[in-house]
C-alpha atoms as a PDB file:
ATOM      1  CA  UNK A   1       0.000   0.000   0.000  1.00  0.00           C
ATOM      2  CA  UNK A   2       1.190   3.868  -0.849  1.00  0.00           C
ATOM      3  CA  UNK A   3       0.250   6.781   1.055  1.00  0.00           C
ATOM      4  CA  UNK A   4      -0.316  10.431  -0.099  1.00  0.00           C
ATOM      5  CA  UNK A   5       2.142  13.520   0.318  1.00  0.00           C
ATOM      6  CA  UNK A   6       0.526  15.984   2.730  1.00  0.00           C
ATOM      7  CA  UNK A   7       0.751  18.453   0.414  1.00  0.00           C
ATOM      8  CA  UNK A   8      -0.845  22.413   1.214  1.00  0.00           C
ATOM      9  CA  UNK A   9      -3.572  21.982  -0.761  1.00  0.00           C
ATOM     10  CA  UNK A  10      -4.759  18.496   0.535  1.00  0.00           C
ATOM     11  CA  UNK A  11      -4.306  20.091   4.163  1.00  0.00           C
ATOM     12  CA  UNK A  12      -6.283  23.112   3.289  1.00  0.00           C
ATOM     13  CA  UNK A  13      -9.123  20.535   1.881  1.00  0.00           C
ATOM     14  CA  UNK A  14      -8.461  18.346   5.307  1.00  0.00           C
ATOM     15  CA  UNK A  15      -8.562  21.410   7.260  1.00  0.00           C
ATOM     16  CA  UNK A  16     -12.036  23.004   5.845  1.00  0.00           C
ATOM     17  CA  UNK A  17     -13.411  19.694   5.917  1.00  0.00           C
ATOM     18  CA  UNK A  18     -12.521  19.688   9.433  1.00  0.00           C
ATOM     19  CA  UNK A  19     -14.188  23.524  10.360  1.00  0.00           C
ATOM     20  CA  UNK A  20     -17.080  22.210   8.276  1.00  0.00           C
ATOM     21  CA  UNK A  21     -17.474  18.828  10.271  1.00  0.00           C
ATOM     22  CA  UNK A  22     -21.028  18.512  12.354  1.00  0.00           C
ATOM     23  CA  UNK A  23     -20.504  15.645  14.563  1.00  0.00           C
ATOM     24  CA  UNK A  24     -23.426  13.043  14.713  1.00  0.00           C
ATOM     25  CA  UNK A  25     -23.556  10.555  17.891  1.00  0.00           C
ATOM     26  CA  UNK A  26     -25.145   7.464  16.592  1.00  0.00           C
ATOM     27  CA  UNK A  27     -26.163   4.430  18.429  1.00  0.00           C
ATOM     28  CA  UNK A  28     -23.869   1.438  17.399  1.00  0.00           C
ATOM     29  CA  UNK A  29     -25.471  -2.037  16.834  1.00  0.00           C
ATOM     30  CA  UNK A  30     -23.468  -5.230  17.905  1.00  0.00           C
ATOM     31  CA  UNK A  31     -22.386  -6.171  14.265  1.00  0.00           C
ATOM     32  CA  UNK A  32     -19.418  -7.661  12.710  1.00  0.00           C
ATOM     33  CA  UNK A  33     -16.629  -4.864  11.636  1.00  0.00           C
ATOM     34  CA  UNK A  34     -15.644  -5.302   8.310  1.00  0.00           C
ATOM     35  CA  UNK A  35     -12.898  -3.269   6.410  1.00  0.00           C
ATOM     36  CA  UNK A  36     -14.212  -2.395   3.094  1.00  0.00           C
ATOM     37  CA  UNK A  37     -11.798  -2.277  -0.194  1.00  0.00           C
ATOM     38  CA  UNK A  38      -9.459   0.187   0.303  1.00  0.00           C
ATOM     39  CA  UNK A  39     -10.236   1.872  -3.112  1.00  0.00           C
ATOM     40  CA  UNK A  40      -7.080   3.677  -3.810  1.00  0.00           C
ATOM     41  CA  UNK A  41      -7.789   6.053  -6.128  1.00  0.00           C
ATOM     42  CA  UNK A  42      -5.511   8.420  -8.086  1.00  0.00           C
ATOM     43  CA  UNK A  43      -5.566  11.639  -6.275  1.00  0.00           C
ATOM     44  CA  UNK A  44      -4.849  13.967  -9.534  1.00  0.00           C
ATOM     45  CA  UNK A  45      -5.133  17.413  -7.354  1.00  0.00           C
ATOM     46  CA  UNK A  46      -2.591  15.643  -4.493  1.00  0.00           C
ATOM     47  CA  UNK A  47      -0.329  14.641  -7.380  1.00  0.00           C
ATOM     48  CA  UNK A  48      -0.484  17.944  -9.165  1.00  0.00           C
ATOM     49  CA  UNK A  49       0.054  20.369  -5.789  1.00  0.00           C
ATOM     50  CA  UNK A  50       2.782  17.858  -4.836  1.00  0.00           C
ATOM     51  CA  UNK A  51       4.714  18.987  -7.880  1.00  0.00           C
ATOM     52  CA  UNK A  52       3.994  22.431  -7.581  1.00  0.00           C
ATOM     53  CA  UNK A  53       5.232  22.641  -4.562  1.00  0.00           C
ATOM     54  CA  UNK A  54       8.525  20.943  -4.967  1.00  0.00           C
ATOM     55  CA  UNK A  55       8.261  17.767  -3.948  1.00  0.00           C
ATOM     56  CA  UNK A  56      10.089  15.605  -6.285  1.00  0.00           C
ATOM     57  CA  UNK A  57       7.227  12.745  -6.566  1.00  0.00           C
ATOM     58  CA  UNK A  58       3.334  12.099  -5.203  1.00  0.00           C
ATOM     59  CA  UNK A  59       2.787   8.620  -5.060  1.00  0.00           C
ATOM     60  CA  UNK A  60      -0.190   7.928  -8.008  1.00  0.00           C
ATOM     61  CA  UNK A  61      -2.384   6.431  -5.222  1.00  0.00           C
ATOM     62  CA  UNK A  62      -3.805   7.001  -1.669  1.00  0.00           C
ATOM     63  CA  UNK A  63      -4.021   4.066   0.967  1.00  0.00           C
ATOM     64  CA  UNK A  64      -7.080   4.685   2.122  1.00  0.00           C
ATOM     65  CA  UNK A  65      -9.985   2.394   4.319  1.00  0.00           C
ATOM     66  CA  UNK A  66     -13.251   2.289   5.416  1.00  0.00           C
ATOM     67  CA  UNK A  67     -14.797   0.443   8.218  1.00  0.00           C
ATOM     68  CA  UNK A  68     -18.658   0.095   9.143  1.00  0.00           C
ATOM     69  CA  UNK A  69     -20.942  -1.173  11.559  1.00  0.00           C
ATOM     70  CA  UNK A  70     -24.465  -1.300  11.211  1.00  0.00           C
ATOM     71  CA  UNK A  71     -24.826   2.261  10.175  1.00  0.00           C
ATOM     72  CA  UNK A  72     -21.969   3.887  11.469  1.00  0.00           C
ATOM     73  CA  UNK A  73     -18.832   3.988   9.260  1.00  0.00           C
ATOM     74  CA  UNK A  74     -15.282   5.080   9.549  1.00  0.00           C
ATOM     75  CA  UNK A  75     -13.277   6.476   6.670  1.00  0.00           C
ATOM     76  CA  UNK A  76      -9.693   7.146   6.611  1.00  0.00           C
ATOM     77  CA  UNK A  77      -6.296   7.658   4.833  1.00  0.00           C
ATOM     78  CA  UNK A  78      -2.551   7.510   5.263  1.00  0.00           C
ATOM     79  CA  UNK A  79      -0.492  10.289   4.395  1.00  0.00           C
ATOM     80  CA  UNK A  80       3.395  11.333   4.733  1.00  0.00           C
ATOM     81  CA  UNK A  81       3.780  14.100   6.613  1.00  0.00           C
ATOM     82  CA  UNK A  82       5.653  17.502   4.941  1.00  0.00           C
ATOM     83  CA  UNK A  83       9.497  17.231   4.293  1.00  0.00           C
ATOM     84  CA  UNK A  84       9.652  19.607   7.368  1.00  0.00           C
ATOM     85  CA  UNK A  85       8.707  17.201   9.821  1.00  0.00           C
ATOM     86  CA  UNK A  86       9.804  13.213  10.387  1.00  0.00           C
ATOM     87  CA  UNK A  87       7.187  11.334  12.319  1.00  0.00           C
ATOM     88  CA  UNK A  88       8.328   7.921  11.724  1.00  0.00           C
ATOM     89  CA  UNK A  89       6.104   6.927   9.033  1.00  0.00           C
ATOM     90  CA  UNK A  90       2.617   7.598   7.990  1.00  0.00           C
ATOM     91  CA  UNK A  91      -0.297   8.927   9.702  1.00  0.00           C
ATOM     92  CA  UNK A  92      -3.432   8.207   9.590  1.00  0.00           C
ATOM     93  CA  UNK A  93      -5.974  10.529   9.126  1.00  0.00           C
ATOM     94  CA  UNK A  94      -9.535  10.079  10.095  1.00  0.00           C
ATOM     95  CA  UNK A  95     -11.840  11.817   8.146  1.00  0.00           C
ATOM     96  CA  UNK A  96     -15.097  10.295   9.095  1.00  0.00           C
ATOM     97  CA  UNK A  97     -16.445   8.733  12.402  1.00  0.00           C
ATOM     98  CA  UNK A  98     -19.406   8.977  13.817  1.00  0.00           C
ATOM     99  CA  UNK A  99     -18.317   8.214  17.817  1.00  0.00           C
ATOM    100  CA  UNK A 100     -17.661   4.195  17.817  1.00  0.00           C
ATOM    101  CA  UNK A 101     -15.291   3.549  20.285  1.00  0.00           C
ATOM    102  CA  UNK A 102     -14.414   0.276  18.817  1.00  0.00           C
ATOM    103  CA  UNK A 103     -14.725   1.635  15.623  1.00  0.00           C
ATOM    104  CA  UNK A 104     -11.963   3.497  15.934  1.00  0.00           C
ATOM    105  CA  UNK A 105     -10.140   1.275  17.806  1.00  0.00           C
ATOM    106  CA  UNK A 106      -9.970  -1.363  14.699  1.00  0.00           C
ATOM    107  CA  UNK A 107      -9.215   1.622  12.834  1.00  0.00           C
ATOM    108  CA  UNK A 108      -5.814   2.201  15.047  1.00  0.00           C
ATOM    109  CA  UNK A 109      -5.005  -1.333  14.460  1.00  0.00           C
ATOM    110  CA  UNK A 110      -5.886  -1.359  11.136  1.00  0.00           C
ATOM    111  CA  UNK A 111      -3.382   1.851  10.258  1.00  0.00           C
ATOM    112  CA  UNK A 112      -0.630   0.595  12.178  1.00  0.00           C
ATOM    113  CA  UNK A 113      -1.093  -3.040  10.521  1.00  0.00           C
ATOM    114  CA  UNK A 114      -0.219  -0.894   7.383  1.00  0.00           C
ATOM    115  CA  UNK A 115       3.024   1.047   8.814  1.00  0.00           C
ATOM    116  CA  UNK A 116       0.948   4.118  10.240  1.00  0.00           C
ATOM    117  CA  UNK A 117       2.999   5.308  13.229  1.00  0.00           C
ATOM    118  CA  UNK A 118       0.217   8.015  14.275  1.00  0.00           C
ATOM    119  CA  UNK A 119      -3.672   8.363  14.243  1.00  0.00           C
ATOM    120  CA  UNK A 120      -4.732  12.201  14.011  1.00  0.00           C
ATOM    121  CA  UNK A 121      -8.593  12.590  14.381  1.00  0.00           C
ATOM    122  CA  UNK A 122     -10.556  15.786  14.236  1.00  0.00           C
ATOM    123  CA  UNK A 123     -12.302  17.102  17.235  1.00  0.00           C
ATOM    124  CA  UNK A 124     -14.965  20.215  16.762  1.00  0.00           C
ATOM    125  CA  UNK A 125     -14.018  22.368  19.521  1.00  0.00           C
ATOM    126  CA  UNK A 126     -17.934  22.272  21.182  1.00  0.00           C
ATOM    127  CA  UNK A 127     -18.038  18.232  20.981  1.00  0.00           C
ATOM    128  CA  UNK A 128     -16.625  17.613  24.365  1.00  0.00           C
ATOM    129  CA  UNK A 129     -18.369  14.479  24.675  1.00  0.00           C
ATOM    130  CA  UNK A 130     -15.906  13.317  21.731  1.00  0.00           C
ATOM    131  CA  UNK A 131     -12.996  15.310  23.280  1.00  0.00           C
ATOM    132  CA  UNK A 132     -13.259  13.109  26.436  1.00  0.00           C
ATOM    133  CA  UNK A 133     -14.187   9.736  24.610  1.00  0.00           C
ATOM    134  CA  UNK A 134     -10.254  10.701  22.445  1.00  0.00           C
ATOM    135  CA  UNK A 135      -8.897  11.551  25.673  1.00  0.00           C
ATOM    136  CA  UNK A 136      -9.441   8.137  27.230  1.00  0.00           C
ATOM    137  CA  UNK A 137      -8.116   6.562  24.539  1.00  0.00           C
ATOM    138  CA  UNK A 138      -4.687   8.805  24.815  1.00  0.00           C
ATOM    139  CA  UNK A 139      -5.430  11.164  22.403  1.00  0.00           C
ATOM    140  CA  UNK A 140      -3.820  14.193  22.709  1.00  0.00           C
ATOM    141  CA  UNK A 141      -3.956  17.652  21.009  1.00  0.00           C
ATOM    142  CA  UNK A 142      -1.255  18.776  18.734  1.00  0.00           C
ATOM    143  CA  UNK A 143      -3.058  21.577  16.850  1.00  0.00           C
ATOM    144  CA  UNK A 144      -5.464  23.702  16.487  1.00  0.00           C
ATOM    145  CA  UNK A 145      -7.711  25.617  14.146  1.00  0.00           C
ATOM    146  CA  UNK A 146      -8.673  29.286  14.423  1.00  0.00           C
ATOM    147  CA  UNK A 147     -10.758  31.024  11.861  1.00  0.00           C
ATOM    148  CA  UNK A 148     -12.928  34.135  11.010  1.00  0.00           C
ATOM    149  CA  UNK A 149     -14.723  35.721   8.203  1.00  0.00           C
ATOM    150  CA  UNK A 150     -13.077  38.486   6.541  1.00  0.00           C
ATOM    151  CA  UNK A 151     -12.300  41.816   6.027  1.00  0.00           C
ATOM    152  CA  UNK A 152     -11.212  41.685   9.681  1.00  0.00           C
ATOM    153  CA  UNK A 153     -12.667  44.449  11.984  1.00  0.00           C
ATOM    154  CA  UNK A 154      -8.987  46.293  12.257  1.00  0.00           C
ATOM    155  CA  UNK A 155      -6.810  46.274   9.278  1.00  0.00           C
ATOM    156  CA  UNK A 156      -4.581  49.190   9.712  1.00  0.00           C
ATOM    157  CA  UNK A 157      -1.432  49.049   7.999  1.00  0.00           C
ATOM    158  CA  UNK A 158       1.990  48.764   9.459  1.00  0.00           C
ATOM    159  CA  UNK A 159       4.756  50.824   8.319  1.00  0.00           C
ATOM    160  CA  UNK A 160       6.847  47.546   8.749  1.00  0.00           C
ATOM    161  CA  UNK A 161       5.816  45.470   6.670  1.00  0.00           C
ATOM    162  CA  UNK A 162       6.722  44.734   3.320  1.00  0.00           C
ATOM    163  CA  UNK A 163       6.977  42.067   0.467  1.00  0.00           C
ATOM    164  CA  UNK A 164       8.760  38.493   1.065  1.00  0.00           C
ATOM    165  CA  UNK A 165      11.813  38.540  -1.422  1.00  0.00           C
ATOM    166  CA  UNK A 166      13.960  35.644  -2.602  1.00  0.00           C
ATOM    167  CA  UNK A 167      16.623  37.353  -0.298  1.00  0.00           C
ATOM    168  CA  UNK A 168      14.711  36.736   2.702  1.00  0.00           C
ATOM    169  CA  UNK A 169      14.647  32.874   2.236  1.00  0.00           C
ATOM    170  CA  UNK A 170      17.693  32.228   4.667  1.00  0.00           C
ATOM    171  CA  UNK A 171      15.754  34.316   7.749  1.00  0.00           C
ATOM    172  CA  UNK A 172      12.652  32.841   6.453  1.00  0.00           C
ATOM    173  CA  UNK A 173      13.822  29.249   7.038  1.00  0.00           C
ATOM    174  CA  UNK A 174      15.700  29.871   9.925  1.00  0.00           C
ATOM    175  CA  UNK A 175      12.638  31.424  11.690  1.00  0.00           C
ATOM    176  CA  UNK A 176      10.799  28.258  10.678  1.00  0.00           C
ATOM    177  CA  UNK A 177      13.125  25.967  11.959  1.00  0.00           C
ATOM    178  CA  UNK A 178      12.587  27.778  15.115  1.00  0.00           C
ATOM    179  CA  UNK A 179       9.119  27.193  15.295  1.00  0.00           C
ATOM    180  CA  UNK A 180       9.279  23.694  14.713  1.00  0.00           C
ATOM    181  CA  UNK A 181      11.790  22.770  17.004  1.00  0.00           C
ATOM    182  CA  UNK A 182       9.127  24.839  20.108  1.00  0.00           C
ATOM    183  CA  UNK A 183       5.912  22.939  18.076  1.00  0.00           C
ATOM    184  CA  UNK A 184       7.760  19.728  18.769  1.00  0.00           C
ATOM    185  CA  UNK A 185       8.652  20.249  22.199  1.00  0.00           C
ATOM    186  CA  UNK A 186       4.360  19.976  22.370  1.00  0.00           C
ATOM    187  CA  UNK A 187       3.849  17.041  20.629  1.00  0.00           C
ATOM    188  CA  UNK A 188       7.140  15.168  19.958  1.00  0.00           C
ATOM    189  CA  UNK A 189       6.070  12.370  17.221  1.00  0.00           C
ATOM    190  CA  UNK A 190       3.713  14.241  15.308  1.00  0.00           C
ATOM    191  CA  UNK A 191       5.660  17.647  15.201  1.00  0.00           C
ATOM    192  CA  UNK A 192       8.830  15.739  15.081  1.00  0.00           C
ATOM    193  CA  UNK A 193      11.629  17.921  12.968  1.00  0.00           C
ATOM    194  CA  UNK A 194      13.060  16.595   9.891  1.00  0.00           C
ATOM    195  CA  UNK A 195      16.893  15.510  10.051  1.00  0.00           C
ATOM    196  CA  UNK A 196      17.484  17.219   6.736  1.00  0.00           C
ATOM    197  CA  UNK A 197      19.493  20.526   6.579  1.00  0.00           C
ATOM    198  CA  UNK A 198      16.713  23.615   7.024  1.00  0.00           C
ATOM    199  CA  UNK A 199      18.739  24.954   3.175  1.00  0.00           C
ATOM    200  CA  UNK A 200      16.656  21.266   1.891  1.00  0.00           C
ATOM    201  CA  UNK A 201      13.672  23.432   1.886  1.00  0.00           C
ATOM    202  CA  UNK A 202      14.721  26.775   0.326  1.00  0.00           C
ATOM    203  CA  UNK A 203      13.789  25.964  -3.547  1.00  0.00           C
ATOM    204  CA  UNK A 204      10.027  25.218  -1.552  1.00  0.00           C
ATOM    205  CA  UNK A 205       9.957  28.213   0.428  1.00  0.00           C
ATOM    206  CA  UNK A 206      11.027  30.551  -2.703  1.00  0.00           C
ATOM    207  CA  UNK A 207       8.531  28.941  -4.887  1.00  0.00           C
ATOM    208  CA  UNK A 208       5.726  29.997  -2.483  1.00  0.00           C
ATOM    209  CA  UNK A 209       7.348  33.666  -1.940  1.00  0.00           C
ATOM    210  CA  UNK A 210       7.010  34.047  -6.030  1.00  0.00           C
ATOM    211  CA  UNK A 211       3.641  33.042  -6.140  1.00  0.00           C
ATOM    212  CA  UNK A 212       1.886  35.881  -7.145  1.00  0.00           C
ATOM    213  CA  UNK A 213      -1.262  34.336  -5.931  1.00  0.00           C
ATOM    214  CA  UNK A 214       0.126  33.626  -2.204  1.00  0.00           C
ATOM    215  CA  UNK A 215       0.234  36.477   0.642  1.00  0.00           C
ATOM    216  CA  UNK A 216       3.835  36.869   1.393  1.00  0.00           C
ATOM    217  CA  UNK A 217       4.888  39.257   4.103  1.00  0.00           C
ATOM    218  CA  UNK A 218       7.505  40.262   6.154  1.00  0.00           C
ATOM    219  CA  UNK A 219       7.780  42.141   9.443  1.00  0.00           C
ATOM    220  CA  UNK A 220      10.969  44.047   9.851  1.00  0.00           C
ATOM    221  CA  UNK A 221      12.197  46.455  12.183  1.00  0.00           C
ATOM    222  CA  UNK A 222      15.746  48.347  12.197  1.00  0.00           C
ATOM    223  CA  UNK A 223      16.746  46.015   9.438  1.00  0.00           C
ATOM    224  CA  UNK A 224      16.077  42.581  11.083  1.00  0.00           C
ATOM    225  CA  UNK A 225      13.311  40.557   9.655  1.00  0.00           C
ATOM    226  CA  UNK A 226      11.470  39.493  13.292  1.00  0.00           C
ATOM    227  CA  UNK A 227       8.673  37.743  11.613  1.00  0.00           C
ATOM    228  CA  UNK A 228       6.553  36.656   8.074  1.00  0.00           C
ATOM    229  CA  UNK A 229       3.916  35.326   7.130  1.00  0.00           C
ATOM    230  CA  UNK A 230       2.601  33.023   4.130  1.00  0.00           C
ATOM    231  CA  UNK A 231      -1.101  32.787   3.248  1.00  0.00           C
ATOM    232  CA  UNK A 232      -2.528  31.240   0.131  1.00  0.00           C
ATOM    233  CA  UNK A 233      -5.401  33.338  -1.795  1.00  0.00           C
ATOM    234  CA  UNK A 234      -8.116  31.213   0.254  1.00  0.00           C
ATOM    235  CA  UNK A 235      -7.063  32.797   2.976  1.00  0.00           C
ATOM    236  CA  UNK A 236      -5.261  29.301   4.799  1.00  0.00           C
ATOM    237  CA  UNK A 237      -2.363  30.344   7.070  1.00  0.00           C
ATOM    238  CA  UNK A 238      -0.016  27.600   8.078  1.00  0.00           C
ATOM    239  CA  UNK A 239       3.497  29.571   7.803  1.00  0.00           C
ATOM    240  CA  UNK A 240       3.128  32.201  10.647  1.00  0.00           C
ATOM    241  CA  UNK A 241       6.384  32.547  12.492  1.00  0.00           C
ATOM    242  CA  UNK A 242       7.627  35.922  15.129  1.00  0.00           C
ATOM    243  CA  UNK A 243      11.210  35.860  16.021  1.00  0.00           C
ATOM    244  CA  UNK A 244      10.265  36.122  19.872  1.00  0.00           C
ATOM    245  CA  UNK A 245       6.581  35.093  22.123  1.00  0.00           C
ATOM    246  CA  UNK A 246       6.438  38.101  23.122  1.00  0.00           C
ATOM    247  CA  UNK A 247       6.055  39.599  19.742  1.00  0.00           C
ATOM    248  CA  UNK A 248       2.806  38.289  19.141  1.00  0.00           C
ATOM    249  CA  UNK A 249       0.719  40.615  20.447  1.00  0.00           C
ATOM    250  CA  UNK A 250       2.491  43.023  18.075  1.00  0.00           C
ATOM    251  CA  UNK A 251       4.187  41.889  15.653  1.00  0.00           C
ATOM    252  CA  UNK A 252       2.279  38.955  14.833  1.00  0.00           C
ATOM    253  CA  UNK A 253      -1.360  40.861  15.031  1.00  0.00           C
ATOM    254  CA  UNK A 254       0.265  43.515  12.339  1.00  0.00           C
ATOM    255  CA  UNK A 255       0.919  41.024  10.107  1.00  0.00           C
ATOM    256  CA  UNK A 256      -2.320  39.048  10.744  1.00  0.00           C
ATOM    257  CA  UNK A 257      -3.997  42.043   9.721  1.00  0.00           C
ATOM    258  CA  UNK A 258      -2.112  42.884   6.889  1.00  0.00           C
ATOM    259  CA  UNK A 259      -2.503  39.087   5.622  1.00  0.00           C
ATOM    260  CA  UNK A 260      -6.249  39.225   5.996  1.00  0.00           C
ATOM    261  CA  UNK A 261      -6.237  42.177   4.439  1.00  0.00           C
ATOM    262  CA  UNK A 262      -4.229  40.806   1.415  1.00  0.00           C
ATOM    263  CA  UNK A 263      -6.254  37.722   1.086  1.00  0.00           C
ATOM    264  CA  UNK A 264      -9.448  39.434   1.290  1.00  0.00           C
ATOM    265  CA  UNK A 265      -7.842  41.581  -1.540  1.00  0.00           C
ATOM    266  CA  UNK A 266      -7.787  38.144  -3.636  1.00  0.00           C
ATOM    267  CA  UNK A 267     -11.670  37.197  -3.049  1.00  0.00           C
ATOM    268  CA  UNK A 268     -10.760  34.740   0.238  1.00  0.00           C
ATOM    269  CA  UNK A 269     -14.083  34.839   2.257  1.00  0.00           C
ATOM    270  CA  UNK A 270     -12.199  33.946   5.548  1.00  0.00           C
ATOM    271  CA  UNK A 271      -9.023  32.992   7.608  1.00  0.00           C
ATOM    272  CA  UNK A 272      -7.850  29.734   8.717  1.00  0.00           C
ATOM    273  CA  UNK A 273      -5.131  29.626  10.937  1.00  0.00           C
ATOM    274  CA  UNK A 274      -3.233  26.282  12.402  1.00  0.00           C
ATOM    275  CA  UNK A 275      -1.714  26.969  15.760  1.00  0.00           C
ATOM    276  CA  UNK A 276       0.173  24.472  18.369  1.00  0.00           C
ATOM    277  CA  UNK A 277      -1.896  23.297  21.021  1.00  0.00           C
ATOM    278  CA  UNK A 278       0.959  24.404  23.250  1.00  0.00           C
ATOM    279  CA  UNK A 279       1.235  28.059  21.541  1.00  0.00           C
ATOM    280  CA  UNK A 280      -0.616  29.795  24.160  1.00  0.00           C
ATOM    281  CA  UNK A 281       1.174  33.871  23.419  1.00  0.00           C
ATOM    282  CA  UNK A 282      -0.473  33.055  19.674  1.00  0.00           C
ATOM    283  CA  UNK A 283      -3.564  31.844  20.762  1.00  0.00           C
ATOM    284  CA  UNK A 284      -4.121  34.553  22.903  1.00  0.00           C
ATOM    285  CA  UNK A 285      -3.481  37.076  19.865  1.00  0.00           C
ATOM    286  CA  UNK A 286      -5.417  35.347  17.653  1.00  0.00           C
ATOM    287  CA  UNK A 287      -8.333  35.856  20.574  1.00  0.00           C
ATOM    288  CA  UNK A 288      -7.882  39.020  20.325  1.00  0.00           C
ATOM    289  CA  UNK A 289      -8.027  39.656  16.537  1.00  0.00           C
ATOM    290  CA  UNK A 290     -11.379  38.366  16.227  1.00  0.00           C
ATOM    291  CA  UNK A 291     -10.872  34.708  15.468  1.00  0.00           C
ATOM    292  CA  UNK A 292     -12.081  32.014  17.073  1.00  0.00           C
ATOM    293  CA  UNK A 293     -11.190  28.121  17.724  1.00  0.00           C
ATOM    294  CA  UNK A 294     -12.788  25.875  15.675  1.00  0.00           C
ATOM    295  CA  UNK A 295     -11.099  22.489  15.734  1.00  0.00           C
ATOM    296  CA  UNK A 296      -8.869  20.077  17.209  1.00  0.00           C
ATOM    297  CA  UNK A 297      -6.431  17.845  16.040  1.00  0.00           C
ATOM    298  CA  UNK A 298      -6.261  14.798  18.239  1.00  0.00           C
ATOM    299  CA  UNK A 299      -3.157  12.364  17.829  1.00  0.00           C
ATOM    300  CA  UNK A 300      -2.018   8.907  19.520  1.00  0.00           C
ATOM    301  CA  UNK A 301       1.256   7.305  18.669  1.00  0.00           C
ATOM    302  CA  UNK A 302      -0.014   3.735  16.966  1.00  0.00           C
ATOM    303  CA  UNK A 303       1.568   0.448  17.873  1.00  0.00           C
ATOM    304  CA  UNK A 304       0.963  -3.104  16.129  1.00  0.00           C
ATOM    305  CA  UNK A 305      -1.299  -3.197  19.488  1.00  0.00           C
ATOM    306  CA  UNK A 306      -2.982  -0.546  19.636  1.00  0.00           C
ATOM    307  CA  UNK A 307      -6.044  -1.873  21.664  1.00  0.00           C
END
């Protein structure tokens, strides 16, 4: 079996599909679980962003499963993680569950049966019935999803901020190191840091800069770049990095504003913005811009045991 490239536009389609979710509690009847074929269809859009992007290769197929019982049904798929980050293997990615315990439990053991080394399921932020149920099971957060409709209420513009060049690549990535290597302090297997040398990623990272279509800002003060931002014209924020915590409340909510701004520019209808669970200087700004939390992602290391 293959599994998919994370790539930023299958996250961005994981990620609204996750804002979007409505989760349904349905009663479970004692029934045999049963896997159905893992259709593996080509994922053209995967395969095309994947390239785009700079990854070298998307595998032509996705390893993907569904389970049911009775009326309840699980679906889910294994993807690699970015280049950025080395979890161990792939992760598997629930993207429909309506509650079963069990379910989800042969869904573990299912994933790690086919080399998944992490189960990531999405929690809406009101369900705390489901928050608890994931919690038992040693689910933990690793991210979370803030969003808001745009224009944003305050979008004054800073005199410090300016265009993303080509020349800012080497601060760019070293900032972004930085933030990886904090993010992985709060959830160590699936934020874990890629081995490779942070330069690995420049041709990526310059690729998205030039993208006439992508929000690409810098903050920078007395000549010193202390933070950017990258947003694409749909108004998804991933790359969102301040030099210091104690620059978000400034730095970070001038360039929010500016990036909203942008995107709104570029017909994006709203923001959505991933955070670390463990980020608590830019959740609090994000608060206070106007944005709210949406969704969870919940993770558990997987074992061939996972029961």
């Amino acid at each position: 079996m293959t599994s998919t490239k994370l790539t930023p536009a299958l996250l961005m389609s994981l990620a609204a599909l996750a804002v979007a979710a409505v989760t349904a509690q349905a009663a479970s009847p004692k029934a045999k679980i049963s896997p159905t074929a893992a259709k593996a269809g080509t994922d053209r859009k995967a395969a095309m962003k994947a390239k785009q992007s700079g990854h070298t290769q998307a595998p032509a197929k996705a390893d993907a499963f569904t389970l049911s019982r009775g009326t309840n049904t699980l679906r889910a798929i294994l993807v690699h993680a970015p280049p950025v980050y080395d979890p161990g293997g792939p992760v598997c990615f629930v993207e429909e569950w309506q509650g079963d315990e069990s379910l989800l439990a042969d869904a573990e053991q299912t994933a790690a049966e086919r080399g998944a080394v992490l189960a990531r399921v999405v929690c809406v932020h009101a369900d705390k019935a489901r928050a608890e149920l994931l919690a038992r099971r040693g689910y933990t957060i690793a991210s979370e999803w803030y969003t808001a409709p745009l224009p944003l209420a305050d979008t004054l513009h800073s005199a410090h901020i300016r265009r993303l060049t080509a020349g800012d690549v080497p601060r760019v990535l070293e900032l972004g190191e930085q933030k990886r290597r904090q993010y992985e302090a709060y959830s160590p297997v699936f934020w874990r840091v890629s081995p490779r040398p942070r330069k690995t990623f420049a041709p990526y990272m310059q690729a998205q800069i030039a993208d006439a279509q992508n929000v690409a800002l810098a903050h920078e003060r007395g000549g010193r770049m202390d933070g950017f931002v990258l947003a694409n014209a749909r108004g998804y924020i991933d790359d969102f990095m301040v030099a210091a915590p104690e620059l978000w409340p400034t730095v970070g909510a001038e360039m929010l504003r500016a990036a909203g701004a942008a995107a709104y520019e570029r017909g994006a209808k709203s923001l959505l913005i991933v955070c670390g669970h463990g980020d608590k200087p830019k959740q609090v700004m994000l608060a206070s811009q106007g944005l709210t939390l949406a969704t969870g992602w919940y993770v558990r290391p997987l074992a061939r045991e996972t029961r």
